[in-house]
Protein backbone atom coordinates (compact mmCIF):
# COMPACT_ATOMS: atom_id res chain seq x y z
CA UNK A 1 0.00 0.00 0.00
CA UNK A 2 1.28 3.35 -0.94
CA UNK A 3 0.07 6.81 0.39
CA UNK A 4 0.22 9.87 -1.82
CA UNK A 5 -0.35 13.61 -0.25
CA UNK A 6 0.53 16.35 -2.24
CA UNK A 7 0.50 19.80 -1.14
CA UNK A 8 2.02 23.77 -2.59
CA UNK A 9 -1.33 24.20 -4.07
CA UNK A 10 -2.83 27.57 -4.43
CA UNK A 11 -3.74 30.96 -6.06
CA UNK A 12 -0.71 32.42 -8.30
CA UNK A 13 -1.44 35.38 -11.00
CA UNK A 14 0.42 34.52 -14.62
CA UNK A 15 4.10 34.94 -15.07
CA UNK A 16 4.23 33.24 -11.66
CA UNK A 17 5.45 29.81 -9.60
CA UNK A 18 4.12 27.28 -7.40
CA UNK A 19 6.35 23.88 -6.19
CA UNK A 20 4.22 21.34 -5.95
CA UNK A 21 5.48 18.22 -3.91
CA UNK A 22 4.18 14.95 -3.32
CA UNK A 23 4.99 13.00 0.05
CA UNK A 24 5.15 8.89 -0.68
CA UNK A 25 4.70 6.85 2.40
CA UNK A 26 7.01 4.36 1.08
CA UNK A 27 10.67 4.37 0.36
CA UNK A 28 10.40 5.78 -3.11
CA UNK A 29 14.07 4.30 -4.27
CA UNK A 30 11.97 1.30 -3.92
CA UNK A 31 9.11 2.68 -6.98
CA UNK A 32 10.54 2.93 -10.78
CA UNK A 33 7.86 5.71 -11.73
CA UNK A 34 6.22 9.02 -10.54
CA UNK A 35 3.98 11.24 -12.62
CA UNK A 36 2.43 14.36 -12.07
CA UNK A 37 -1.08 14.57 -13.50
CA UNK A 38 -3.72 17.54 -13.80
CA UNK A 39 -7.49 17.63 -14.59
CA UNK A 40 -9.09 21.13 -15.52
CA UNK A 41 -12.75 22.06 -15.36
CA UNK A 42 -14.85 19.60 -17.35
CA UNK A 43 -11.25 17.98 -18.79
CA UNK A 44 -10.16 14.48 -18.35
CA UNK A 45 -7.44 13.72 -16.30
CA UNK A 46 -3.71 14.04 -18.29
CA UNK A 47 0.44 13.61 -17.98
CA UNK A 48 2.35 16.10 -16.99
CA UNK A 49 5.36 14.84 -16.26
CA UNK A 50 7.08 11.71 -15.30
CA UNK A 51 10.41 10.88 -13.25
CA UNK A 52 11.69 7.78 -13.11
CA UNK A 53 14.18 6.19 -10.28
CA UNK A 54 16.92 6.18 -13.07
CA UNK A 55 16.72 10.14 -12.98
CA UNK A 56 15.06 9.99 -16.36
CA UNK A 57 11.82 12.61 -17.12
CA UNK A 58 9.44 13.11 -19.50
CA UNK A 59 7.05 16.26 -20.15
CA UNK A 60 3.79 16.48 -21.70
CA UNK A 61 4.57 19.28 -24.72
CA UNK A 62 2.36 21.82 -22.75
CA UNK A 63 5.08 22.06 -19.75
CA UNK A 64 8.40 21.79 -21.08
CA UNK A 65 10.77 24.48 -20.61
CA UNK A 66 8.37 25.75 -17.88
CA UNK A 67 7.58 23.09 -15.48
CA UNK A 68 10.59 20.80 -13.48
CA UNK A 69 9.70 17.22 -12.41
CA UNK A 70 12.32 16.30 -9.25
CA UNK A 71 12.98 13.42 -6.14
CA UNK A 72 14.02 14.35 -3.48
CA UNK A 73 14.78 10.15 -2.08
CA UNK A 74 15.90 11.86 1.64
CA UNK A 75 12.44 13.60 2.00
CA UNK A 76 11.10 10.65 0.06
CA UNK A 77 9.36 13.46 -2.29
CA UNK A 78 8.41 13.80 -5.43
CA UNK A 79 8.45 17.84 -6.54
CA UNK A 80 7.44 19.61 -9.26
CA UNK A 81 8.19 23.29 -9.77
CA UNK A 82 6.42 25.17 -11.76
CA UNK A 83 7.43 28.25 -13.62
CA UNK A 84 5.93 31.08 -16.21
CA UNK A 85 2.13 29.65 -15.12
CA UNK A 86 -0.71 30.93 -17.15
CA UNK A 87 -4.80 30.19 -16.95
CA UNK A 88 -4.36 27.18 -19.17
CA UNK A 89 -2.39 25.72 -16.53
CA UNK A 90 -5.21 25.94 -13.80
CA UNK A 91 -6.28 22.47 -13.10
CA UNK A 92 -6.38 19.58 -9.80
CA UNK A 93 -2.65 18.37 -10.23
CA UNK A 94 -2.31 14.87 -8.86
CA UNK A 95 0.64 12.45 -7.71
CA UNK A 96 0.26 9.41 -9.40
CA UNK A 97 2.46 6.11 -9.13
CA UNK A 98 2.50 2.36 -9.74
CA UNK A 99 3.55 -0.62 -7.94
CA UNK A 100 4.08 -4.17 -9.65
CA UNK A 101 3.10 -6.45 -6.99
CA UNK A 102 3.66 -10.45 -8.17
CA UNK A 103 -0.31 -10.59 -7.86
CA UNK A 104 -0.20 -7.40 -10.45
CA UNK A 105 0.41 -4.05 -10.75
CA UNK A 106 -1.52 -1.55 -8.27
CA UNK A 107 -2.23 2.25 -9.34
CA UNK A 108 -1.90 4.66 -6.53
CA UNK A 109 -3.32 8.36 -6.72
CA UNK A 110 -2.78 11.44 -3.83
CA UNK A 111 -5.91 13.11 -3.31
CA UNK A 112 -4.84 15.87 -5.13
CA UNK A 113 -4.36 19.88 -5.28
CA UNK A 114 -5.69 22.72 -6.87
CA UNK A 115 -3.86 25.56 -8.74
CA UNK A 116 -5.51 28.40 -10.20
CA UNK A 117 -3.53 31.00 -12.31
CA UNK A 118 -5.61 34.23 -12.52
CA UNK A 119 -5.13 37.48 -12.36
């Protein structure tokens, strides 16, 4: 069982940051893959970014060169920082990871956190 909390959350105007972070209950040396997902008003739920425990990332096209995907494995965190927001970018971003168990592999989601870019 893995528990996901994310927090850094909030109100920003455009032009501005927010660092998200994501606290794992579990060692996360231990899990191959994080992502960062976000779901706007009436959108479905979509990729952000991705980390693996290799140090390798991947960014949806929409947050490269802006957003930052990080782990921190002495925090056991999983951070993303967030640069040049604008409205588009207001959405319920959500810590995301999977676990392959030798009965299968388990999806695990954090309960989420909402940024809003407005002015």
């Amino acid at each position: 069982q893995v528990q996901l909390v994310e927090s850094g959350g909030g109100l920003v105007q455009p032009g501005g940051s927010l660092r998200l972070s994501c606290a794992s209950s579990v060692d996360i040396k231990s899990i191959y893959q994080f992502g960062w997902y976000r779901q706007g008003p009436g959108n479905v739920r979509r990729p952000v970014a991705t980390i693996r425990n290799t140090g390798g990332t991947d960014y949806a096209k929409s947050a490269e060169g802006r957003f930052t995907i990080t782990r921190d494995n002495a925090k056991n965190t999983v951070n993303l920082q967030m640069n040049s927001l604008k409205p588009e970018d207001t959405a319920v971003y959500f810590c995301n990871t999977e676990v392959d168990y030798t009965s299968g592999i388990e999806g695990y989601w954090g309960q989420g956190t909402q940024v809003a870019v407005s002015s």
